[in-house]
N, C-alpha and C. Protein backbone atom coordinates (compact mmCIF):
# COMPACT_ATOMS: atom_id res chain seq x y z
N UNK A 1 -6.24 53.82 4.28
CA UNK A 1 -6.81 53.00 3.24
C UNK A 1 -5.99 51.71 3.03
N UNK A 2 -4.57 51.93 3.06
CA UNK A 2 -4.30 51.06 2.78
C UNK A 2 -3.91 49.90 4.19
N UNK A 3 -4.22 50.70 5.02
CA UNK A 3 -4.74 49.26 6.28
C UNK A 3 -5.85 48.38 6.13
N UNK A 4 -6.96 48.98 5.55
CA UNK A 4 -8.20 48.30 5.13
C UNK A 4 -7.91 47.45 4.31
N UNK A 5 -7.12 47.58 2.67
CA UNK A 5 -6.58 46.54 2.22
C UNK A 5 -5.60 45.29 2.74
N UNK A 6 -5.00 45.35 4.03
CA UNK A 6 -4.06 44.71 4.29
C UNK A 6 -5.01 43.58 4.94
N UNK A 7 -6.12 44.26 6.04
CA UNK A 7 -7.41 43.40 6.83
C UNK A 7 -7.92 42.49 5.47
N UNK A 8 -8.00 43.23 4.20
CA UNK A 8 -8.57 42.20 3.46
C UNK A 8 -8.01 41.34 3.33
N UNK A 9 -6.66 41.56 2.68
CA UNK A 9 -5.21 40.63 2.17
C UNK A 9 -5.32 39.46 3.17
N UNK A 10 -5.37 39.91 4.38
CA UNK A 10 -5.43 38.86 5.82
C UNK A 10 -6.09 37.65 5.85
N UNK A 11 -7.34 38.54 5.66
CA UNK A 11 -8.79 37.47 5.75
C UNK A 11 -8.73 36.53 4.85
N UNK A 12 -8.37 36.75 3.56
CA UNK A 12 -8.34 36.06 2.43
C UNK A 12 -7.45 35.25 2.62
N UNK A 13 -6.44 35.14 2.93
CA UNK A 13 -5.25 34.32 3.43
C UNK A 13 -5.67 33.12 4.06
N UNK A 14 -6.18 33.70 5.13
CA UNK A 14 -6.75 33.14 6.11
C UNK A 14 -7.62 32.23 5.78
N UNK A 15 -8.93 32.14 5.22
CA UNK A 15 -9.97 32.02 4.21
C UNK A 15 -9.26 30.37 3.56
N UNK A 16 -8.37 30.99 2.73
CA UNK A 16 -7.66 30.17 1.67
C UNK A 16 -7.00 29.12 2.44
N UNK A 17 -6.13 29.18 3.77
CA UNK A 17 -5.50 28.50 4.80
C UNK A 17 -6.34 27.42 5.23
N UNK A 18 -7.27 27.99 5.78
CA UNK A 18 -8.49 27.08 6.34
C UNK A 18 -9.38 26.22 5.11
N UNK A 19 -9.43 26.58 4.00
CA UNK A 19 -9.90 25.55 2.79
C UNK A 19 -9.52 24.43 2.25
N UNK A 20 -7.69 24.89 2.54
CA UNK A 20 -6.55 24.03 2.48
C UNK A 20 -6.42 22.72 3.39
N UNK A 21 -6.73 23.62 4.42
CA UNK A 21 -6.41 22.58 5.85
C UNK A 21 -7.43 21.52 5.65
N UNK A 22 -8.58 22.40 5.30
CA UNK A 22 -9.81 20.86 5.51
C UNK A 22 -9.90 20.28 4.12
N UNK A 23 -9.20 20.52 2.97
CA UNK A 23 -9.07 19.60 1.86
C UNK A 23 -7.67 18.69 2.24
N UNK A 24 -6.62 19.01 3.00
CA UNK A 24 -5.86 18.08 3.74
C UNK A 24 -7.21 16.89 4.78
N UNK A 25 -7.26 17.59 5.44
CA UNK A 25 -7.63 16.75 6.57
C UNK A 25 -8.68 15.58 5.70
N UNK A 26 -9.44 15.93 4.67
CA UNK A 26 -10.35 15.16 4.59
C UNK A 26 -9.97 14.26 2.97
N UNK A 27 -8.97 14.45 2.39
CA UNK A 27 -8.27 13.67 1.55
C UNK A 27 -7.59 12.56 2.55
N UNK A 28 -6.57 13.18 3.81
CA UNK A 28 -6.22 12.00 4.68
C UNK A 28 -7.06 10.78 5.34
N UNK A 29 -8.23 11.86 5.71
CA UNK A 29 -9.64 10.65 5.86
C UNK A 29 -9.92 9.44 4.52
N UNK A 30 -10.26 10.08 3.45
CA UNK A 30 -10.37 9.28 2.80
C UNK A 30 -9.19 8.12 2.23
N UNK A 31 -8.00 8.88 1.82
CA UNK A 31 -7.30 7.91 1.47
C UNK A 31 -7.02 6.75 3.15
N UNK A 32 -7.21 6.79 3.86
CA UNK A 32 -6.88 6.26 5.44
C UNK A 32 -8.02 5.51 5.46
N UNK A 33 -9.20 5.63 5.10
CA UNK A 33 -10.33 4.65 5.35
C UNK A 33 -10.81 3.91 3.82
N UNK A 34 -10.27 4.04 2.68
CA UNK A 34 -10.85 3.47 1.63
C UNK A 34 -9.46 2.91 0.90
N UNK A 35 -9.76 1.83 0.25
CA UNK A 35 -8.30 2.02 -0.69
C UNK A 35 -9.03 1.97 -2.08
N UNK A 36 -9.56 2.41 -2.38
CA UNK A 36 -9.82 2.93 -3.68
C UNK A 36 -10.81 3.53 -3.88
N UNK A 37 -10.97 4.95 -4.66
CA UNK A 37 -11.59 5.93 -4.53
C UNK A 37 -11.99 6.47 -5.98
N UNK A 38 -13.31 6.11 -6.29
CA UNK A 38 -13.62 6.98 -7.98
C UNK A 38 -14.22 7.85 -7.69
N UNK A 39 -13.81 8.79 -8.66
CA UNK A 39 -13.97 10.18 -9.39
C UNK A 39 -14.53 10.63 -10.52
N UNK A 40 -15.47 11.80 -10.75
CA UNK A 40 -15.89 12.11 -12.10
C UNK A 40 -14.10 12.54 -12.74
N UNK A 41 -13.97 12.45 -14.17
CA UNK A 41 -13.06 12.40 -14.50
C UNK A 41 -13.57 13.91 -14.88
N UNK A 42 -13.14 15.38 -14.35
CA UNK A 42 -13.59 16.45 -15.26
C UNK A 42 -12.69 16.93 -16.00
N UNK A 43 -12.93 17.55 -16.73
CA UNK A 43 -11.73 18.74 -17.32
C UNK A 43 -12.28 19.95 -16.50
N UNK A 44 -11.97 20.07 -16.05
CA UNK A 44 -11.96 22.02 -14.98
C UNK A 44 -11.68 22.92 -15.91
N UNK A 45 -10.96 22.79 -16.98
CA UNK A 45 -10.63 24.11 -17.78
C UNK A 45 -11.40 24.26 -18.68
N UNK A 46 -11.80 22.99 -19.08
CA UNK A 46 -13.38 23.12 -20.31
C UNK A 46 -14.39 23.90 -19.88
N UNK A 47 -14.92 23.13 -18.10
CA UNK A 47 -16.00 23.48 -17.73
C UNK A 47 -16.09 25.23 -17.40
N UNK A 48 -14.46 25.64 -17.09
CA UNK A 48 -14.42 27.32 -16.86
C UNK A 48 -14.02 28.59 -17.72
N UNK A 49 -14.38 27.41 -19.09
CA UNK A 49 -14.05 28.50 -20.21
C UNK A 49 -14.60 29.26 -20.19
N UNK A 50 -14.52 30.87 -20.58
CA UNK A 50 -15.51 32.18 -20.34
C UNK A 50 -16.80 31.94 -21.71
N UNK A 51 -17.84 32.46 -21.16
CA UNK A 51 -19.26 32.65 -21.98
C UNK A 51 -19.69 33.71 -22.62
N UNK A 52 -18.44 34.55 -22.75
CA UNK A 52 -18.27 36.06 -23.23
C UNK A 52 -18.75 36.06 -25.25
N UNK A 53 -17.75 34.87 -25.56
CA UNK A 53 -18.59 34.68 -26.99
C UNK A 53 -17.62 36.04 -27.94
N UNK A 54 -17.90 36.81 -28.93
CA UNK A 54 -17.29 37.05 -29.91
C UNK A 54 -17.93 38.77 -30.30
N UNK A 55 -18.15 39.45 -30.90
CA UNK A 55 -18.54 40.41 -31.01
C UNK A 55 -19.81 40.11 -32.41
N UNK A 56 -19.52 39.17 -32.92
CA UNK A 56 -20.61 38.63 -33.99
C UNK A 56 -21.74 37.47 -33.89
N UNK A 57 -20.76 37.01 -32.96
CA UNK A 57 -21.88 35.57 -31.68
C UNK A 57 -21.86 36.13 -30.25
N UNK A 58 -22.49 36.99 -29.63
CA UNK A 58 -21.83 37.38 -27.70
C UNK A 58 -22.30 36.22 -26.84
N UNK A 59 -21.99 35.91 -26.05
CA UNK A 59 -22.54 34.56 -25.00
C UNK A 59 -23.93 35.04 -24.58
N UNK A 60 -24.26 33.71 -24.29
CA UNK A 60 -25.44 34.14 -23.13
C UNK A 60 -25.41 33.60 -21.99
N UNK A 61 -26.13 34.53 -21.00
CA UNK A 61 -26.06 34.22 -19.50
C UNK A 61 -24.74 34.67 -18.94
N UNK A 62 -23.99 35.39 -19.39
CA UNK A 62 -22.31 35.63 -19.16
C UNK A 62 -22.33 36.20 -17.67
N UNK A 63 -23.00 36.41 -17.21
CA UNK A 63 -22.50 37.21 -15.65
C UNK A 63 -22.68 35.70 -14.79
N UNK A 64 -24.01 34.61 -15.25
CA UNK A 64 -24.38 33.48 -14.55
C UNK A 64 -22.86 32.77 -14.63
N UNK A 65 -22.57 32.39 -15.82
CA UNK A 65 -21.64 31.81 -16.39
C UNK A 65 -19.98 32.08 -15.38
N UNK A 66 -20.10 33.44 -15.64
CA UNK A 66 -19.09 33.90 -14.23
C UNK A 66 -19.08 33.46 -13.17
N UNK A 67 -20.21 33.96 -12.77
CA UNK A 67 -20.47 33.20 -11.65
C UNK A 67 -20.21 31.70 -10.88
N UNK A 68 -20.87 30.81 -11.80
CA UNK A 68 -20.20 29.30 -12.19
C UNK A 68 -18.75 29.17 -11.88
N UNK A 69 -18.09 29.75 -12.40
CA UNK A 69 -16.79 29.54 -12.77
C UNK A 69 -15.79 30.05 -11.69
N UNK A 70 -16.43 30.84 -11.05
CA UNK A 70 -15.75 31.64 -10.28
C UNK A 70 -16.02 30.78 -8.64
N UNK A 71 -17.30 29.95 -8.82
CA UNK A 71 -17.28 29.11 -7.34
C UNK A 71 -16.93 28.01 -7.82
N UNK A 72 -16.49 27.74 -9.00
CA UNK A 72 -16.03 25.89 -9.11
C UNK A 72 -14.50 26.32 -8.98
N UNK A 73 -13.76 27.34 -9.52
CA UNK A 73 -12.27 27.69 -9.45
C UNK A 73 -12.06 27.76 -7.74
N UNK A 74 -12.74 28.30 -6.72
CA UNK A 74 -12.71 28.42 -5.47
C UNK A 74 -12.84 27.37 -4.70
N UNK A 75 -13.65 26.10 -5.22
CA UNK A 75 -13.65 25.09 -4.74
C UNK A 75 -12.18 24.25 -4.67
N UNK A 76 -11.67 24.23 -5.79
CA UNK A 76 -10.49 23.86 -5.62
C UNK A 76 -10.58 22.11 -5.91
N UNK A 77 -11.51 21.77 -6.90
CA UNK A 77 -11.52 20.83 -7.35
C UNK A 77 -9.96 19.65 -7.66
N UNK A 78 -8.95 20.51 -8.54
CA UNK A 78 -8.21 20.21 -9.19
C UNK A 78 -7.13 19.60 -8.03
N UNK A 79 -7.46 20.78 -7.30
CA UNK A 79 -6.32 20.22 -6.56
C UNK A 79 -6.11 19.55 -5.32
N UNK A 80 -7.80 19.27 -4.80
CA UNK A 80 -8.33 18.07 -4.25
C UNK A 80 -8.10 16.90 -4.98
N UNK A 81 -8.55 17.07 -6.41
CA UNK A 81 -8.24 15.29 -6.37
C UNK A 81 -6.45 14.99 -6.62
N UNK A 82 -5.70 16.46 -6.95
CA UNK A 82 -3.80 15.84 -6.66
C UNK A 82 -3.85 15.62 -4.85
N UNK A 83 -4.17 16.02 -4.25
CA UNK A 83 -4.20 15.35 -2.95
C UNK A 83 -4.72 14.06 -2.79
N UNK A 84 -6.07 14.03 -2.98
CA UNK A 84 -6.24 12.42 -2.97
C UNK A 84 -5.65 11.50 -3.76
N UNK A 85 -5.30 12.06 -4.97
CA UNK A 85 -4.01 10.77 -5.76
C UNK A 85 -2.93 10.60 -4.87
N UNK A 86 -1.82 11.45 -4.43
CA UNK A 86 -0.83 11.06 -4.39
C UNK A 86 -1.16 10.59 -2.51
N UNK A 87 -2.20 11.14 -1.64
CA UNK A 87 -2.16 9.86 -0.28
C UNK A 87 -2.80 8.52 -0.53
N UNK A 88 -4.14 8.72 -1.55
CA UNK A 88 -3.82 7.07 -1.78
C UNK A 88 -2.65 6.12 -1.83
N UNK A 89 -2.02 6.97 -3.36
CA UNK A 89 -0.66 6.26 -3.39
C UNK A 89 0.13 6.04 -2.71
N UNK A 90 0.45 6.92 -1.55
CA UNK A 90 1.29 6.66 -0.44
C UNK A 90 0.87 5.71 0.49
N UNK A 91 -0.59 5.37 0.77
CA UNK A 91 -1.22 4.42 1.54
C UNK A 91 -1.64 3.18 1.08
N UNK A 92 -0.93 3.01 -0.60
CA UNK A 92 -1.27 1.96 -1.22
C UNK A 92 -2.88 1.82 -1.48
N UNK A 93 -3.33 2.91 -1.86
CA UNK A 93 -4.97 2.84 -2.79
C UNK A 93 -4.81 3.29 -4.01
N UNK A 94 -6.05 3.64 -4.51
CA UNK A 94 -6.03 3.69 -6.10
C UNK A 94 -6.81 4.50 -6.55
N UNK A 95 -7.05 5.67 -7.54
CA UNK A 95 -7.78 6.78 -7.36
C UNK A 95 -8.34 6.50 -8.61
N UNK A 96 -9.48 6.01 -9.19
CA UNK A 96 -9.82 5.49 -10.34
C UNK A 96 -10.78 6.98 -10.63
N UNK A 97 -10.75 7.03 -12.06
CA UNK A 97 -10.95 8.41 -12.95
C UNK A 97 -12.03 7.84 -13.64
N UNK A 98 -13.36 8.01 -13.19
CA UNK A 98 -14.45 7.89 -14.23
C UNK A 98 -15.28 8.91 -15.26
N UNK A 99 -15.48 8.41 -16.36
CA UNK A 99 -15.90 9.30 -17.51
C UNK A 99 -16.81 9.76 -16.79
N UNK A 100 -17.13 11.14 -16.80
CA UNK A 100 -18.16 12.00 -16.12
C UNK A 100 -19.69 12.13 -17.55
N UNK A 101 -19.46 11.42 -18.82
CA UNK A 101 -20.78 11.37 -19.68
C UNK A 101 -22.00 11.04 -18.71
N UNK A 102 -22.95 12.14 -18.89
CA UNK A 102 -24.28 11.36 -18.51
C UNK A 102 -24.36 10.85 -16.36
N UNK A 103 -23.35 11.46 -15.86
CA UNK A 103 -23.55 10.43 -14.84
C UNK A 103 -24.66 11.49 -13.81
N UNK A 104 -24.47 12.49 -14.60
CA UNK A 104 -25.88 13.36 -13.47
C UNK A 104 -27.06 13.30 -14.39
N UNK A 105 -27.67 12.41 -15.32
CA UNK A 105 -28.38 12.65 -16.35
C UNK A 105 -28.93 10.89 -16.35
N UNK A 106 -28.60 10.08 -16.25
CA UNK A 106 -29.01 8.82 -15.78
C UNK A 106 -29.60 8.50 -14.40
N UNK A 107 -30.46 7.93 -14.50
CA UNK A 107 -31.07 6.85 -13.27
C UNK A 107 -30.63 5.81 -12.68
N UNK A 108 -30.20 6.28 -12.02
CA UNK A 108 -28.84 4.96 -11.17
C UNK A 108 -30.18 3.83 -11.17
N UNK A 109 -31.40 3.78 -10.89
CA UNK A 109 -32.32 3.00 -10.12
C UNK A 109 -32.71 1.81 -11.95
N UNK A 110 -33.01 2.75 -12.85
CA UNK A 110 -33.38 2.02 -14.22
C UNK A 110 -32.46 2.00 -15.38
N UNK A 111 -31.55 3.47 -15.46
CA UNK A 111 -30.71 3.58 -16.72
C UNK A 111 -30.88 4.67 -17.50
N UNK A 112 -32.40 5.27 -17.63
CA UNK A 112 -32.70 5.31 -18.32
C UNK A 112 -32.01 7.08 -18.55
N UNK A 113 -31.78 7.76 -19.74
CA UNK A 113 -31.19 8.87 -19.58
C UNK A 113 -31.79 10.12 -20.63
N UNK A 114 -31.58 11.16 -19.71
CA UNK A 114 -32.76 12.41 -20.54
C UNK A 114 -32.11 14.09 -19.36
N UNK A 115 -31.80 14.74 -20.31
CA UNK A 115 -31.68 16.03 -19.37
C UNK A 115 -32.86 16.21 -18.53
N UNK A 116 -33.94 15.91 -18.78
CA UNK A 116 -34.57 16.57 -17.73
C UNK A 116 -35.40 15.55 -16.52
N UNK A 117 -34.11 15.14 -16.20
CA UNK A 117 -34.09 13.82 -15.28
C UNK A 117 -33.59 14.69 -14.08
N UNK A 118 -32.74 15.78 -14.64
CA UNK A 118 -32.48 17.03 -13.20
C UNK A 118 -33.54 17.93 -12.97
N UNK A 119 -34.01 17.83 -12.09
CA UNK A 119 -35.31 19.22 -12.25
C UNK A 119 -34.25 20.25 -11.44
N UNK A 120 -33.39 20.40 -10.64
CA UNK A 120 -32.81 21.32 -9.93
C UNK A 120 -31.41 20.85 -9.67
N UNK A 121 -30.38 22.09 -9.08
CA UNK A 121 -29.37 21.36 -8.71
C UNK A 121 -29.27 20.27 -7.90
N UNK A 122 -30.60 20.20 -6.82
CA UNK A 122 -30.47 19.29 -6.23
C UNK A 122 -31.18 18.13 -6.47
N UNK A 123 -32.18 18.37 -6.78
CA UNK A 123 -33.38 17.26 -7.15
C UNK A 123 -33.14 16.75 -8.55
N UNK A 124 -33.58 14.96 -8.44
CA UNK A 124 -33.32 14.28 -9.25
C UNK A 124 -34.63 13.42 -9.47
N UNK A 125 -35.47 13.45 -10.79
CA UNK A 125 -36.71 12.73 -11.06
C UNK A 125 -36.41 12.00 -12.18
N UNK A 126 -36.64 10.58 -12.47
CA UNK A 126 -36.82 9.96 -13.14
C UNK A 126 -38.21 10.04 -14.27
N UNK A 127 -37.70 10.38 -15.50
CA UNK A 127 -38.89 10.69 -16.46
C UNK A 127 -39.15 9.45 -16.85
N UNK A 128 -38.78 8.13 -16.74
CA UNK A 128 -39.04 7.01 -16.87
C UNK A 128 -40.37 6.65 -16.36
N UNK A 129 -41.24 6.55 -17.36
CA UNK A 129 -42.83 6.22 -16.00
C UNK A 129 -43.12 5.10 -15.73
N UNK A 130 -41.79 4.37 -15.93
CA UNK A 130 -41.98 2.56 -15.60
C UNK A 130 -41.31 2.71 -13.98
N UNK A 131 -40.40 3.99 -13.85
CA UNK A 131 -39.37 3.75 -12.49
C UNK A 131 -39.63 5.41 -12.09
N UNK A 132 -39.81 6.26 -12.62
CA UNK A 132 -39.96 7.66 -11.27
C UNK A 132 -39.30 7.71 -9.97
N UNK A 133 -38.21 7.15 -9.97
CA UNK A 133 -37.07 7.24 -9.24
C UNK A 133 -37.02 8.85 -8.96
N UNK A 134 -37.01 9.25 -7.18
CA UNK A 134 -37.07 10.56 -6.88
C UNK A 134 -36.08 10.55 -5.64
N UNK A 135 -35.16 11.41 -5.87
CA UNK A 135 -34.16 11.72 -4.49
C UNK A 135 -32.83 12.92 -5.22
N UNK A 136 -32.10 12.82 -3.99
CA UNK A 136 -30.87 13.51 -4.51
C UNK A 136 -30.52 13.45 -5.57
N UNK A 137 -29.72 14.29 -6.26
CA UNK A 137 -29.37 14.54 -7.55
C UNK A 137 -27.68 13.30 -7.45
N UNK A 138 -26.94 14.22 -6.28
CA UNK A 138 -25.70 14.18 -6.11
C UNK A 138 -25.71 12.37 -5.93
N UNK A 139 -26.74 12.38 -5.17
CA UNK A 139 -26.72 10.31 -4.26
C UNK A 139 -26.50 9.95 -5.76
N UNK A 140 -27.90 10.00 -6.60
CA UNK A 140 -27.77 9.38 -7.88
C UNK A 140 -26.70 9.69 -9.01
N UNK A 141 -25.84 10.82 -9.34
CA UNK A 141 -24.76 10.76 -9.73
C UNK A 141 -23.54 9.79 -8.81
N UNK A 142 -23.82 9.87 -7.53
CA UNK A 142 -22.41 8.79 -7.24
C UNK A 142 -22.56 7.49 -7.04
N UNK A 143 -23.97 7.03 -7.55
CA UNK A 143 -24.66 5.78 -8.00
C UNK A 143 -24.15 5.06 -9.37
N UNK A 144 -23.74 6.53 -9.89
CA UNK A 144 -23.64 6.00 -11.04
C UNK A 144 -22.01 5.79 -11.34
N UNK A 145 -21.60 6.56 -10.92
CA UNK A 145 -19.94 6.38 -10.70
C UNK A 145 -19.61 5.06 -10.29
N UNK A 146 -20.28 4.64 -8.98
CA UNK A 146 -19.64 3.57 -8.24
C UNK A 146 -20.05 2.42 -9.60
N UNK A 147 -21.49 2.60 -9.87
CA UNK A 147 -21.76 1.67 -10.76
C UNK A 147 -20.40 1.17 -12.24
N UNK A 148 -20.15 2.56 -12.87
CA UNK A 148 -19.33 2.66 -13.85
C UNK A 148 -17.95 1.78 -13.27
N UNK A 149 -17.35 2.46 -11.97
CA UNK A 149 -16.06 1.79 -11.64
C UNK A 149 -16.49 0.72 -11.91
N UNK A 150 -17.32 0.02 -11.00
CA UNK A 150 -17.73 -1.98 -10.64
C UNK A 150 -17.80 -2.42 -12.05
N UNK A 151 -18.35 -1.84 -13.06
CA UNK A 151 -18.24 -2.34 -14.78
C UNK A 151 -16.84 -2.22 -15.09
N UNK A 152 -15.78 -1.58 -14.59
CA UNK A 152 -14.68 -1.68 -15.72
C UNK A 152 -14.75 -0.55 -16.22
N UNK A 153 -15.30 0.75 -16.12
CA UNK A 153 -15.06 1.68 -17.08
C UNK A 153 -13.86 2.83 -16.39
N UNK A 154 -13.62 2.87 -15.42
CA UNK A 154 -12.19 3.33 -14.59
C UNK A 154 -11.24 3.84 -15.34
N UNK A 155 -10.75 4.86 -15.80
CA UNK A 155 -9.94 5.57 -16.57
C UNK A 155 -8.49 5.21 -15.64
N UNK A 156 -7.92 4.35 -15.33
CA UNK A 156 -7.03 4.03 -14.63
C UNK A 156 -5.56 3.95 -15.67
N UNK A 157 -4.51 4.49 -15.01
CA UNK A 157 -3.42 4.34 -16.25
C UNK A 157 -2.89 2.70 -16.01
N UNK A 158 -2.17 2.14 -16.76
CA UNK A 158 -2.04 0.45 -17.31
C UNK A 158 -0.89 0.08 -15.57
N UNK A 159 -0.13 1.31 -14.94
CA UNK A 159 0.04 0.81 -13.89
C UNK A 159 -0.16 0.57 -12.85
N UNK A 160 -1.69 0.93 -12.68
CA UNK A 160 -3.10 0.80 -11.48
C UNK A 160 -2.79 2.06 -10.79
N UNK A 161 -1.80 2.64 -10.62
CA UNK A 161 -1.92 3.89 -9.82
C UNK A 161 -2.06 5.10 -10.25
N UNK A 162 -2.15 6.54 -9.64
CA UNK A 162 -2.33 7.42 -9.84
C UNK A 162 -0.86 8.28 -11.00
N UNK A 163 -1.18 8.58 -11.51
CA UNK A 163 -0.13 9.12 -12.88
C UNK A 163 0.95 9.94 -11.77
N UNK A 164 2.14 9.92 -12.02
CA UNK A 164 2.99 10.88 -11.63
C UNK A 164 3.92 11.65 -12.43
N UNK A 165 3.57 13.03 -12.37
CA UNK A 165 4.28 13.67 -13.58
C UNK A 165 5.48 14.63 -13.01
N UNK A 166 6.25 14.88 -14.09
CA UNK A 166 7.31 15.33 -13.19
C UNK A 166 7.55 17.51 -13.70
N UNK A 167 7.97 18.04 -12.95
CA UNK A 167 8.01 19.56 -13.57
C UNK A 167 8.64 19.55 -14.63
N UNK A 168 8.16 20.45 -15.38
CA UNK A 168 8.56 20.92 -16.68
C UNK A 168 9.85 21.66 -16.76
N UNK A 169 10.85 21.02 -17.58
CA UNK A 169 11.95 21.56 -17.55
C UNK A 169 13.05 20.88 -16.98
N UNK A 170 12.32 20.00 -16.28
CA UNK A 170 13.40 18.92 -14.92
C UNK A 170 13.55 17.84 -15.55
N UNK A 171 14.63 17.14 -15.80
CA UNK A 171 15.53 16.02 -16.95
C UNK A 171 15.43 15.20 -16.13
N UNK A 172 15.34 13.72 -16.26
CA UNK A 172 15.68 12.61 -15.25
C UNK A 172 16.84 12.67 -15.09
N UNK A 173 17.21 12.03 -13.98
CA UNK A 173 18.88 11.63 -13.79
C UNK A 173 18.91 10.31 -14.46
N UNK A 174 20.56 10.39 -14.94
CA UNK A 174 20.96 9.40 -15.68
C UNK A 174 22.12 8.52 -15.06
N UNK A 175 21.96 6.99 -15.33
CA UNK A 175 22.77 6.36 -14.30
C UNK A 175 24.35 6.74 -15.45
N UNK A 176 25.17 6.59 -14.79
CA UNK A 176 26.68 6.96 -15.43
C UNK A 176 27.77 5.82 -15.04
């Protein structure tokens, strides 16, 4: 039995190795072919708070909700975009942080904005009946991003680059 666990232990390793490798390889692509790169600005820990709820309020949808949470934590969001911050920075680009309000919920094509402008995860319809704008969901959310950066709305810190923070507990050195 406990060889069967070890084949698992393996795979998973393995699994995790290879997710790694191609969030390397393809952060190096990007920071190497762009020098500046926007982003929905998310909070990951908001979006994976549990839907379990209280014993006087209980959640709803809680197994969906799991679910959710359990393939956005696997994706490895968070720590894709600390890879793409710090090779920009090393390649001299700039990883600009855009407010994620509304940007899957607007019409890159008119403006115009309404939840049920998503009919699906993937599909994107414009309830606007002046523009009925119809395509990808994802195209038109990064329509709207690029749009937001080109306005100025770029959550960028005041020294154009990517924030660098240092471990907790670790003191600067002091000149003497």
């Amino acid at each position: 039995m406990q060889n069967t666990y070890d084949q698992i232990r393996r795979l998973h390793a393995k699994a995790k190795r290879r997710a790694e490798d191609w969030q390397h390889q393809t952060t190096t692509t990007l920071a190497l072919t762009y020098s500046t790169v926007a982003v929905e600005d998310l909070t990951i820990t908001n979006m994976t708070r549990s839907a379990k709820g209280t014993v006087d309020s209980p959640g709803t949808n809680v197994a969906q909700k799991a679910g959710l949470n359990r393939s956005i934590l696997q994706e490895s969001w968070g720590r894709m975009r600390r890879m793409l911050a710090y090779k920009l920075e090393r390649h001299g680009g700039t990883l600009a942080a855009i407010p994620a309000r509304h940007t899957s919920q607007r019409c890159h094509a008119c403006g115009f904005i309404t939840p049920g402008n998503r009919e699906s995860q993937a599909l994107f319809v414009c309830k606007n009946h002046r523009c009925g704008w119809t395509g990808n969901a994802d195209f038109n959310a990064a329509q709207n991003i690029l749009h937001l950066y080109r306005t100025g709305h770029a959550l960028v810190p005041a020294a154009g680059s990517a924030t660098v923070r240092r471990t907790r507990g670790v003191k600067p050195t002091t000149a003497r």
